[in-house]
Protein backbone atom coordinates (compact mmCIF):
# COMPACT_ATOMS: atom_id res chain seq x y z
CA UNK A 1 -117.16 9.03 67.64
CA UNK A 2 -113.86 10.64 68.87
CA UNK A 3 -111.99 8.88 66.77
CA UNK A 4 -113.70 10.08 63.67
CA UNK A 5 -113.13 13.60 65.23
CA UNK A 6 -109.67 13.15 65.59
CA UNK A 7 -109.62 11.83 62.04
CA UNK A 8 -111.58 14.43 60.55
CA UNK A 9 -109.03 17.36 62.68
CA UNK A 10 -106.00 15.65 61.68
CA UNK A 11 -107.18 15.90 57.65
CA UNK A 12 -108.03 19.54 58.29
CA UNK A 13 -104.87 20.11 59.46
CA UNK A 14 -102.82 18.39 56.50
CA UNK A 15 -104.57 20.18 54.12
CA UNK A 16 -104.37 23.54 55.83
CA UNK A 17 -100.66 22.70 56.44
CA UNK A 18 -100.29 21.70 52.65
CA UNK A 19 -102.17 25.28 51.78
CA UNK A 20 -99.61 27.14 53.57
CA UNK A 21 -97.02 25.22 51.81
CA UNK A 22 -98.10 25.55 48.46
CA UNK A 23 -98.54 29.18 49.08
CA UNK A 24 -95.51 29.99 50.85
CA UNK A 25 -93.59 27.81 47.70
CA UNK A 26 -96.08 30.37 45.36
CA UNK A 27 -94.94 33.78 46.99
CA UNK A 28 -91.05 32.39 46.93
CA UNK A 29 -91.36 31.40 43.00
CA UNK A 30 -93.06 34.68 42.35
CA UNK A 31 -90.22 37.04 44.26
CA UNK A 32 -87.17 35.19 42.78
CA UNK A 33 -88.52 34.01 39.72
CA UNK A 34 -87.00 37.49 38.00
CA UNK A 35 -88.44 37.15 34.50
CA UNK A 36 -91.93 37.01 35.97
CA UNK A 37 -91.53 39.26 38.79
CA UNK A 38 -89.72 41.80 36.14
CA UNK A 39 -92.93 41.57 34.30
CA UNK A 40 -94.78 43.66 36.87
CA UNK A 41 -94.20 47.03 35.73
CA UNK A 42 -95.83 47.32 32.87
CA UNK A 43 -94.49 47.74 29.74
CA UNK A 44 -95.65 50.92 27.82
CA UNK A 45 -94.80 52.59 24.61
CA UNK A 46 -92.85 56.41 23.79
CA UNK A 47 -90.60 58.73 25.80
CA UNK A 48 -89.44 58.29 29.33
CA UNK A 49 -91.35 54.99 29.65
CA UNK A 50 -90.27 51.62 31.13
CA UNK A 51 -90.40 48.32 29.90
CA UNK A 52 -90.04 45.29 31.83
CA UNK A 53 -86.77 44.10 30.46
CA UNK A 54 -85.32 48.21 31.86
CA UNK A 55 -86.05 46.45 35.18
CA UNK A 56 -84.64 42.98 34.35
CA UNK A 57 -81.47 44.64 33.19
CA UNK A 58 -81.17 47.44 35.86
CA UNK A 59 -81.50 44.41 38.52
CA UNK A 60 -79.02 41.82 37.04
CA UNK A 61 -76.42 45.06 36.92
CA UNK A 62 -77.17 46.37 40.33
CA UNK A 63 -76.75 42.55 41.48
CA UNK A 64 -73.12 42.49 39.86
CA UNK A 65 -71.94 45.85 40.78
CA UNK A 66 -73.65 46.31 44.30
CA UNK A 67 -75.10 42.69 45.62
CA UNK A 68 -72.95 43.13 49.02
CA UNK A 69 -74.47 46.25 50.05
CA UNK A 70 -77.14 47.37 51.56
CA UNK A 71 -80.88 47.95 50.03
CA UNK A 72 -79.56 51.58 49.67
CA UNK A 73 -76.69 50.87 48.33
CA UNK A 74 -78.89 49.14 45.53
CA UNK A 75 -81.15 51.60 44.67
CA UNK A 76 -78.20 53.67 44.54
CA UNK A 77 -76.23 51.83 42.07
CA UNK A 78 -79.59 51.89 40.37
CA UNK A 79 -80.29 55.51 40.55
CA UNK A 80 -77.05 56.42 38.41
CA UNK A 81 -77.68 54.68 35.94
CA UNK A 82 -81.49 56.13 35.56
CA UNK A 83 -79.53 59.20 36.36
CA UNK A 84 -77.27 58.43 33.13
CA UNK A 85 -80.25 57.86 30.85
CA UNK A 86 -81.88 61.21 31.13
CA UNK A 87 -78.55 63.01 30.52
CA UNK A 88 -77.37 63.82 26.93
CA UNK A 89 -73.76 62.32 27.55
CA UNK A 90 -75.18 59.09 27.87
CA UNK A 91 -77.61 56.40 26.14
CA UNK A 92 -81.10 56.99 26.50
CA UNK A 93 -81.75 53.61 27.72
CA UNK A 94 -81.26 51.68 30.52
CA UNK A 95 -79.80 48.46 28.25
CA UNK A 96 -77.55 51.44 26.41
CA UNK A 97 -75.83 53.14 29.61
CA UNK A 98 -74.89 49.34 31.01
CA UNK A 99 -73.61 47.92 27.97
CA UNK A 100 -71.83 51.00 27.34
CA UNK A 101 -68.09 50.16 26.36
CA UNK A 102 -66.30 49.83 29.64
CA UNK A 103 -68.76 51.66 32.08
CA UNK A 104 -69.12 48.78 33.80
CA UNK A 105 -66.92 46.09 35.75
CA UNK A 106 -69.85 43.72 36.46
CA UNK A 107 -70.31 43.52 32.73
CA UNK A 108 -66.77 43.34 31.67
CA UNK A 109 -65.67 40.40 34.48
CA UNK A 110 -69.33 38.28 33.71
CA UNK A 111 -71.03 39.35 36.88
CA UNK A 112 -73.72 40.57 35.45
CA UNK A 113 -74.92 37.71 33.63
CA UNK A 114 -75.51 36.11 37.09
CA UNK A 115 -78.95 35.79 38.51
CA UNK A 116 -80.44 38.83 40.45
CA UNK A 117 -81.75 38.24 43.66
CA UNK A 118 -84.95 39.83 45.13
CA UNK A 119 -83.39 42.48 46.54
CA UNK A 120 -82.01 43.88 43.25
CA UNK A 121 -85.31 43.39 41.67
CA UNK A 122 -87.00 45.73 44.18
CA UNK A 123 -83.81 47.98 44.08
CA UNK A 124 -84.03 48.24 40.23
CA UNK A 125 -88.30 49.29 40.78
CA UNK A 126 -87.34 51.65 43.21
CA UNK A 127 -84.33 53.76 41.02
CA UNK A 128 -86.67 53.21 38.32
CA UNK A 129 -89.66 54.61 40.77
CA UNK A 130 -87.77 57.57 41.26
CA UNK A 131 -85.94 56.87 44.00
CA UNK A 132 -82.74 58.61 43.99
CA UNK A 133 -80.61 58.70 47.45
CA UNK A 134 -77.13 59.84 45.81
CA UNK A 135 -78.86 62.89 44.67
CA UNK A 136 -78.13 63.23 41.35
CA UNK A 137 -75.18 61.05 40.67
CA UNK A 138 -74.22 60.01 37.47
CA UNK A 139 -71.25 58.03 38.50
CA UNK A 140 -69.87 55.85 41.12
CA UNK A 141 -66.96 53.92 42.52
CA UNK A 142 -65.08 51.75 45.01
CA UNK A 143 -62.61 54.01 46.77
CA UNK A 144 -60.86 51.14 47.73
CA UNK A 145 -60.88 49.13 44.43
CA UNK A 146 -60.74 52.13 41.66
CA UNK A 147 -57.92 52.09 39.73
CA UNK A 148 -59.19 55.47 37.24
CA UNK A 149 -57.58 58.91 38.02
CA UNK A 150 -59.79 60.27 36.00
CA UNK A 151 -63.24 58.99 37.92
CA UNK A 152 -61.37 61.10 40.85
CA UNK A 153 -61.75 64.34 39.52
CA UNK A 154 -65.38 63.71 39.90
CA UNK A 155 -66.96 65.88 42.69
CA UNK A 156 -67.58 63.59 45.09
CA UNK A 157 -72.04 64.08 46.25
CA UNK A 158 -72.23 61.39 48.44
CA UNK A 159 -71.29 58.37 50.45
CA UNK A 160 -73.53 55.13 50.66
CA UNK A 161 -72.13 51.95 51.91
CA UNK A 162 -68.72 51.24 50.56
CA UNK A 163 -69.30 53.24 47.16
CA UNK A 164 -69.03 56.81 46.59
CA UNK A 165 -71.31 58.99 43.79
CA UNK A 166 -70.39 61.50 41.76
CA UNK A 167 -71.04 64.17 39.30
């Protein structure tokens, strides 16, 4: 009789360990798998809407401009280039202001076409969100790395991580 117990609570226990497994394996497909997880905001038609692939793209840029800083830093990076689409000197679109002709290193070295981690997904939902911690930037650089005179006439606005943002 206790041996069928101790048969019985070792089977409960595999299968509640394999449950956990499986699930844990789910929720880890589910946050990296970008395509998929991109697919959560839903896409919607006419002005000042967002479509999944805005967040698919805004997440593979902010991964290749801004993957080494922190969750901030992200949604920064993110937030100027929302910030770019809803002013007249830029595309209207989140694909138009990142493929814009040189506006971008990650783009022009390949580091965009990388694959986004999590963290630049949820970066890219938040800027798109609304989320705006540069406060109003429509630019941003690398003081250490920039090599444009011109990006330093920008009035500097604000100082996250090792980037600064710009008007």
């Amino acid at each position: 009789m206790v041996k069928r117990k101790v048969i019985l609570l070792v089977v409960i226990l595999s299968l509640l360990m394999a449950v956990g497994l499986w699930q844990q394996l789910k929720d880890l497909n589910q946050e990296e798998n970008i395509p998929y997880g991109a697919l959560e905001v839903a896409a919607k038609k006419g002005p000042g809407t967002v479509s999944a692939n805005d967040v698919y793209v805004l997440s593979k840029i902010i991964h290749g401009e801004a993957r080494g800083e922190s969750f901030l830093g992200q949604v920064a990076v993110g937030a100027v280039i929302v910030n770019r689409t809803r002013n007249a000197n830029f595309p209207n679109s989140v694909y138009g202001v990142v493929f814009e002709p040189g506006a971008f290193d990650a783009v022009s070295d390949g580091q965009y076409y990388s694959t986004p981690n999590a963290s630049s997904v949820r970066a890219a939902r938040s800027a798109i969100n609304g989320w705006d911690p540069t406060g109003g930037a429509l630019y941003y650089w690398n003081p250490v790395t920039a090599t444009s005179r011109w990006i330093w006439s920008r009035p500097i606005i604000a100082r996250i991580g090792r980037h600064v943002f710009a008007r």
